[in-house]
Protein backbone atom coordinates (compact mmCIF):
# COMPACT_ATOMS: atom_id res chain seq x y z
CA UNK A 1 20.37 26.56 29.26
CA UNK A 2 22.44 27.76 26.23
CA UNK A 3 21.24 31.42 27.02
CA UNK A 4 22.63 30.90 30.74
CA UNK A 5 26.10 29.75 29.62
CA UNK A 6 26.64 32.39 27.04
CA UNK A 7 26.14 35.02 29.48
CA UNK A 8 28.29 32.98 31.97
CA UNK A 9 31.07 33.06 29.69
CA UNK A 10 30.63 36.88 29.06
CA UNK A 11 30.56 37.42 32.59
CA UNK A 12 33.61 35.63 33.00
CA UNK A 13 35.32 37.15 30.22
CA UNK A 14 34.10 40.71 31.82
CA UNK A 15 36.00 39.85 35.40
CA UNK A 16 39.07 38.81 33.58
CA UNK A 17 39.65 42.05 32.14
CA UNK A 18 41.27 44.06 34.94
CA UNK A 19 43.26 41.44 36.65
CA UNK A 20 42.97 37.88 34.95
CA UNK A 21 40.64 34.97 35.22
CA UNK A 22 42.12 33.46 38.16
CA UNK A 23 43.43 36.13 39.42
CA UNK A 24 46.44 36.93 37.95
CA UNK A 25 47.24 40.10 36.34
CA UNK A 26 47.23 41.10 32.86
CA UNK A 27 50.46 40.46 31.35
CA UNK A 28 51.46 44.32 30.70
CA UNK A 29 52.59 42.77 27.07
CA UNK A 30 51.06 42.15 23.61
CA UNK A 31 51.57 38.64 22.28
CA UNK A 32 55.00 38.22 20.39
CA UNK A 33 52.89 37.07 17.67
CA UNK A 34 49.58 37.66 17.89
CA UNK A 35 46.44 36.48 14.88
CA UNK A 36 48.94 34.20 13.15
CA UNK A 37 46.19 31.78 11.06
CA UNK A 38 47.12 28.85 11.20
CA UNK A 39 44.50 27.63 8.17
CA UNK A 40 45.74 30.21 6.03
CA UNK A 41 42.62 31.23 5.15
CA UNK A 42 40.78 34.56 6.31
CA UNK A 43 38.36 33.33 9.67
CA UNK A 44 38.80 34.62 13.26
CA UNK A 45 37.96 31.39 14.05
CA UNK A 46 41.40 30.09 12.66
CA UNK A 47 43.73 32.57 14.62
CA UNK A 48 45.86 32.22 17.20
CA UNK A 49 48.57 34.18 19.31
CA UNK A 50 52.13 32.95 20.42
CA UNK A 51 53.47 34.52 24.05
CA UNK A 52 57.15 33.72 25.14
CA UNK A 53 58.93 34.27 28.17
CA UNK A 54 61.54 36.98 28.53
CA UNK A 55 64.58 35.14 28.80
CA UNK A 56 65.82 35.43 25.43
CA UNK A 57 66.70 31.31 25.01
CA UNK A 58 66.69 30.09 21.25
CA UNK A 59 63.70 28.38 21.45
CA UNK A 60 61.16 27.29 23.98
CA UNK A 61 59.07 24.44 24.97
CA UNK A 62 55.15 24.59 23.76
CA UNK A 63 51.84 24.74 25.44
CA UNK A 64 48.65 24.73 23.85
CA UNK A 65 45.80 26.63 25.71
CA UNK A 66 42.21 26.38 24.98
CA UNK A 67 39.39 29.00 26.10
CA UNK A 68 36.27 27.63 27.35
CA UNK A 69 32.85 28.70 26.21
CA UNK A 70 30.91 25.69 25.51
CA UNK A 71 31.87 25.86 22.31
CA UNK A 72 29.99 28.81 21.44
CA UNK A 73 32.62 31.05 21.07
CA UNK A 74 35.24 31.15 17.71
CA UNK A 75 37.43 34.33 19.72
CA UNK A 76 38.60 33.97 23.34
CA UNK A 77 42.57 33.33 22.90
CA UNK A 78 42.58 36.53 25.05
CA UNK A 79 40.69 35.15 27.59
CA UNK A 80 42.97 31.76 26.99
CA UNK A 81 46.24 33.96 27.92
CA UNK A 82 44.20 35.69 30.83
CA UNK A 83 43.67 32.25 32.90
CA UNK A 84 46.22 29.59 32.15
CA UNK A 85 48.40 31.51 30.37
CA UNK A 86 50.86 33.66 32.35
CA UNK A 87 51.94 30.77 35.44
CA UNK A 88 53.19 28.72 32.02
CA UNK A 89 55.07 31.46 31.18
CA UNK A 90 56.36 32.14 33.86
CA UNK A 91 57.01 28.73 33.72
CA UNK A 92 59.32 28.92 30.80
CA UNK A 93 57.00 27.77 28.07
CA UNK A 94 56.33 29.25 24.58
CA UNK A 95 51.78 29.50 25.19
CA UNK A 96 50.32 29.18 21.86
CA UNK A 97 46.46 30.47 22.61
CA UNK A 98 43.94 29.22 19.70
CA UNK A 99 40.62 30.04 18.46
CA UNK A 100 38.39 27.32 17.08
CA UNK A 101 35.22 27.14 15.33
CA UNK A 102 32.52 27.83 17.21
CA UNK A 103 29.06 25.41 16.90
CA UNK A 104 27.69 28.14 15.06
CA UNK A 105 29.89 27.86 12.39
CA UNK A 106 30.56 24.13 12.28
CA UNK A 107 29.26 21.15 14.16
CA UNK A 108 31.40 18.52 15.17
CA UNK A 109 34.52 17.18 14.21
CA UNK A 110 35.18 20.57 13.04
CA UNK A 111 36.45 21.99 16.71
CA UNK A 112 39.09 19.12 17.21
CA UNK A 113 40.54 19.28 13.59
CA UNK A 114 41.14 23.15 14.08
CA UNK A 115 42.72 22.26 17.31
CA UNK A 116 45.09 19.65 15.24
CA UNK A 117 45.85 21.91 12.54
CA UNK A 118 47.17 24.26 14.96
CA UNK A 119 49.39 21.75 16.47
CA UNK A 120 50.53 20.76 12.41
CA UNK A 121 51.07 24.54 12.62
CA UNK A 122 53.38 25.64 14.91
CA UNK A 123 55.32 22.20 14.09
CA UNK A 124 55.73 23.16 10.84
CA UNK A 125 57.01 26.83 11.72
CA UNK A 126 58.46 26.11 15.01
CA UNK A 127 61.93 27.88 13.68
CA UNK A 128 60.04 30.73 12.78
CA UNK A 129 58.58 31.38 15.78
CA UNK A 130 61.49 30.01 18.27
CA UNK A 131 59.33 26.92 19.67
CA UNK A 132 61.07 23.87 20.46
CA UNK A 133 58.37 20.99 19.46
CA UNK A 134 60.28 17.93 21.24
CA UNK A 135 57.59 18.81 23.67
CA UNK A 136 53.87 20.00 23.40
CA UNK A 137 51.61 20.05 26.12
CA UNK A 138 48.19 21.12 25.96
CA UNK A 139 45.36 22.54 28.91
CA UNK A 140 42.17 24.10 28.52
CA UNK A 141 39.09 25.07 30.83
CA UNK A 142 35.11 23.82 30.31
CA UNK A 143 35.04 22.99 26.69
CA UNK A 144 38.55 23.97 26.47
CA UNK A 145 39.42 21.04 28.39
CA UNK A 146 37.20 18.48 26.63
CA UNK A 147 39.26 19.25 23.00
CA UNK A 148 42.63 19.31 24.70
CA UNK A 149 41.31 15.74 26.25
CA UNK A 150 40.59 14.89 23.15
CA UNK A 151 43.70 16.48 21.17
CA UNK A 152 45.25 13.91 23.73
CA UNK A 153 43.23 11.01 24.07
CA UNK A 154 43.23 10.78 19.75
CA UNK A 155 47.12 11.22 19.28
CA UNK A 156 48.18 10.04 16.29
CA UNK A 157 44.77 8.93 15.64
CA UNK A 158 43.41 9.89 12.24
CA UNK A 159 39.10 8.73 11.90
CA UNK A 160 37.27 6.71 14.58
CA UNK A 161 34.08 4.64 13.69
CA UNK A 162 31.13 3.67 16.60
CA UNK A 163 28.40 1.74 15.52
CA UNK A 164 27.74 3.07 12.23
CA UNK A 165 29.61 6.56 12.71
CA UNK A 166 32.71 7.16 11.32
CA UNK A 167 34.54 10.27 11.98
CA UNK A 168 37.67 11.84 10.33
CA UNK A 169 39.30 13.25 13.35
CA UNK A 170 42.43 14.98 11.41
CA UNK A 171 40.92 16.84 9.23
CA UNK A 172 43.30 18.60 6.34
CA UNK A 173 42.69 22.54 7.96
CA UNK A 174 45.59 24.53 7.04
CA UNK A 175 47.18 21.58 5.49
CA UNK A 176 51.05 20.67 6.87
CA UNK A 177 50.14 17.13 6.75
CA UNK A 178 53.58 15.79 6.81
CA UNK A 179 53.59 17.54 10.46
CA UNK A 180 52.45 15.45 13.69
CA UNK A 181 49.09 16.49 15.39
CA UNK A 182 50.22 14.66 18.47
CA UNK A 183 50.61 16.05 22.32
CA UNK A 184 53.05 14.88 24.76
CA UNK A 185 51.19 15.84 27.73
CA UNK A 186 47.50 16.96 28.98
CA UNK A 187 46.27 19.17 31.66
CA UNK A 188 42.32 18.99 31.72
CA UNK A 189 40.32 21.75 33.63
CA UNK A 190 37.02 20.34 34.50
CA UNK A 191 36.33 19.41 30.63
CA UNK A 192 33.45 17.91 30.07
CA UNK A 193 34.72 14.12 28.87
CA UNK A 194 32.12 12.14 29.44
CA UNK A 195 28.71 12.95 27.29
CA UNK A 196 26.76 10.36 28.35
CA UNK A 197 26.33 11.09 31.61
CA UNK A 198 26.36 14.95 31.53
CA UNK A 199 22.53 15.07 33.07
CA UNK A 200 23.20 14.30 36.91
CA UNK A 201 25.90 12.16 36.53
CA UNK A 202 23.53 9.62 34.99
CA UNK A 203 22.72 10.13 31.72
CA UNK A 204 22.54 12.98 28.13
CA UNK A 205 21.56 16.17 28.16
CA UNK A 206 18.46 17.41 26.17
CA UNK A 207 18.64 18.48 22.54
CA UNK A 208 19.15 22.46 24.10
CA UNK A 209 22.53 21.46 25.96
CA UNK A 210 25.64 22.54 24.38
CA UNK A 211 26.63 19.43 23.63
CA UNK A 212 23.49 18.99 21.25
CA UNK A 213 24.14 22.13 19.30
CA UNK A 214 28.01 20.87 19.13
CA UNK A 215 26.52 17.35 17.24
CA UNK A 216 23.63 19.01 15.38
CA UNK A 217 20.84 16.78 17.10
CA UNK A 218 19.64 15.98 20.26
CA UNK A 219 22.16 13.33 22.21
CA UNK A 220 19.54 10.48 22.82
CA UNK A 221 19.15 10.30 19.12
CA UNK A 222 22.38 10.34 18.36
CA UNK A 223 24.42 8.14 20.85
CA UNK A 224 27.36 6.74 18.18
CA UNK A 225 28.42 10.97 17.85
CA UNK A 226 28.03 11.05 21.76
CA UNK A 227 30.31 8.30 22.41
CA UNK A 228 32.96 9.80 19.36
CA UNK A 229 32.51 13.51 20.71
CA UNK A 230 33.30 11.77 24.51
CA UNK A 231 37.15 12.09 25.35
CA UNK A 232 36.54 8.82 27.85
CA UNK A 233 35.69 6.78 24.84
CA UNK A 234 39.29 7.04 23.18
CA UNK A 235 41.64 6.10 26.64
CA UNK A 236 44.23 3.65 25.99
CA UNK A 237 47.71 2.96 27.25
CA UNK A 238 48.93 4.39 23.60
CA UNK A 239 47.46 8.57 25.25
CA UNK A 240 49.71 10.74 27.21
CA UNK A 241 49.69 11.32 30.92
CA UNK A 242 47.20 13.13 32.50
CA UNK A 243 46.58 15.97 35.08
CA UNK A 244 43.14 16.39 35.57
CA UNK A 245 41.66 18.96 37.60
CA UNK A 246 38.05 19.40 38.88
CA UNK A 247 35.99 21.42 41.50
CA UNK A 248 33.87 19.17 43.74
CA UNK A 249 30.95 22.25 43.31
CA UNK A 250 30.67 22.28 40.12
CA UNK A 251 27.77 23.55 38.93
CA UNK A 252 28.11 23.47 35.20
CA UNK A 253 30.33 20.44 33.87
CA UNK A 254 29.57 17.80 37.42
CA UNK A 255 32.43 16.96 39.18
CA UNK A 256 31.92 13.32 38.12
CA UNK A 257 33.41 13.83 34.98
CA UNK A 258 36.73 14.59 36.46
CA UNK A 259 36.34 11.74 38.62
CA UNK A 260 34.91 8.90 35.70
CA UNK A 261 37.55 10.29 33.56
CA UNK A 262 40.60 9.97 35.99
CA UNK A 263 39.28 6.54 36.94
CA UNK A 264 39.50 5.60 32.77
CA UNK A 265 43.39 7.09 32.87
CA UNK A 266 44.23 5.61 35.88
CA UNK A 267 43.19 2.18 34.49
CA UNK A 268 45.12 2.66 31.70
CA UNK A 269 48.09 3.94 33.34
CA UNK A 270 48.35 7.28 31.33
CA UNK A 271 47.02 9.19 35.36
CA UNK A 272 49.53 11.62 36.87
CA UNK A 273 47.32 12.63 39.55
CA UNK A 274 43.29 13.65 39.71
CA UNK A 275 42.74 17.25 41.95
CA UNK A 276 39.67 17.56 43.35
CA UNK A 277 39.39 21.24 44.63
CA UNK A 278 37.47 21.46 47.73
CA UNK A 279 34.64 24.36 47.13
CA UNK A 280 35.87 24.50 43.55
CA UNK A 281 33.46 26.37 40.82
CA UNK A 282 33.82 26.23 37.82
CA UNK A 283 36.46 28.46 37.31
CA UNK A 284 36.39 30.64 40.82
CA UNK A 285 38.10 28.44 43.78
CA UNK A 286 39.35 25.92 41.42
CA UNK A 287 41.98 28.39 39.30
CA UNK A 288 44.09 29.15 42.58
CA UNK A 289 48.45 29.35 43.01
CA UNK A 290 48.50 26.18 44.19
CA UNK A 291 46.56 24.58 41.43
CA UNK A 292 47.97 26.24 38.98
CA UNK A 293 51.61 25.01 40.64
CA UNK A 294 50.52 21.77 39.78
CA UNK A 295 49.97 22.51 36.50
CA UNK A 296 53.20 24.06 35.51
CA UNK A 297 55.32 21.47 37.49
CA UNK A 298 53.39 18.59 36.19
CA UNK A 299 54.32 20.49 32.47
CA UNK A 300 57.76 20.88 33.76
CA UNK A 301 58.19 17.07 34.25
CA UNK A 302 56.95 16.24 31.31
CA UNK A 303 59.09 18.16 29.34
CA UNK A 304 61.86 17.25 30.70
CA UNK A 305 61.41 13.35 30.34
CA UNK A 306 61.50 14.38 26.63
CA UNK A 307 65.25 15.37 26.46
């Protein structure tokens, strides 16, 4: 199972390179900034690249994008531009695209405390760069999506404890702890939210699943770290809205994930809208103009309810 989603990713990766995941083309253009770490130490893992559109403003509005690659992979920002990246240009948006740790290198909560420090980051240099952080949004695909879930759904939330667990959330990567780690808005691409019920719809995966090498342990021996690594257990009325989007054939992350999830937002008010693509893969189908429309005006509104 892990072998199969490796080389899914790869493949993926490899059909991006001449005209974009999703279709779009390459961007013709290198990064404005490209491997700033945002850690300040010396790991891939910690890098990330900063794209803004041509118009020559002062500064620009921020989106966070996060590669998927069930988080096996600690280099894909490329791959992050490739997909999501150039409609939120286009867009008007300053698209920060971040590495992470991978599971190799760290087990869990190390993924969603790089994922915060890069958020302290680019606060705490947004001059520097010419972002304008009244507003950050943040989208990812696959496992890309469940951190900027969980970026969202843990806002201004520093440790969580289930049952006996207790997990520090925040982290101190990079430092800049003066800065906010919180979004403003989230735009989830069939993320994988919901751990518990990953097998069928009904219940954990087995201790090969991604999700067991993210926790270090098979999931049915370690439910308190399913639950915490779970963006559906942290929904309140306290998150940001949501746009949640989610192929009905799924094959990898089940399309009931988009649906339990939305269900959880909707409850709690923080729903914009839930998109179930008709035919929708995981990736092919679902990444389409129109979806990606919805995306960027969704972002758009947003934003502008922050002025």
């Amino acid at each position: 199972m892990i072998l199969s989603l490796v080389l899914m990713c790869s493949t993926l990766f490899a059909a991006a390179q001449p005209q974009g995941f999703g279709g779009f083309g390459q961007p013709g253009v290198e990064p404005q900034w490209k491997d700033l770490n945002y850690a300040g130490d010396d790991m891939e893992a910690h890098r990330l690249d900063i794209y803004l559109p041509q118009t020559n403003q002062d500064k620009y509005k921020v989106v966070i994008a996060i590669y998927g690659s069930a988080w096996f992979s600690n280099n894909m920002k490329g791959m992050t531009f490739m997909s999501l990246g150039k409609p939120l240009v286009d867009a008007g948006f300053a698209v920060v695209c971040i590495n992470h740790r991978s599971s190799g290198d760290a087990k869990f909560p190390a993924q969603i405390q790089d994922v915060k420090a890069a958020i302290r980051f680019i606060r705490a240099n947004a001059e520097k760069y010419k972002l304008d952080t009244s507003f950050v949004g943040i989208t990812g695909f696959s496992s890309g999506g469940h951190l900027s879930s969980l970026a969202g759904v843990t806002s201004g939330m520093k440790t969580r404890k289930v049952g006996k667990t207790t997990i520090d959330l925040e982290g101190n990567v990079g430092g800049n702890e003066s800065f906010s780690s919180a979004v403003d808005a989230v735009v989830d691409w069939f993320g994988p939210v919901d751990m518990a019920h990953m097998e069928n719809c009904e219940t954990v995966k087995d201790g090969n699943s991604p999700e067991a090498a993210l926790i270090g342990g098979a999931p049915a021996d370690n439910p308190d770290l399913v639950a915490l690594i779970s963006p559906i257990t942290y929904v309140s009325k306290k998150c940001p809205r949501f746009l949640v989007l989610h192929g009905d054939a799924d094959s990898v992350v089940p399309h009931c994930q988009g649906v339990n999830f939305s269900e959880a937002l909707k409850k709690a008010g923080r729903l914009e809208e839930f998109i179930s693509v008709p035919n929708g893969e995981h990736g092919p189908v679902t990444f389409n103009e129109q979806t990606f429309k919805k995306m960027t005006d969704f972002f758009l509104k947003e934003a502008a309810a922050k002025k």
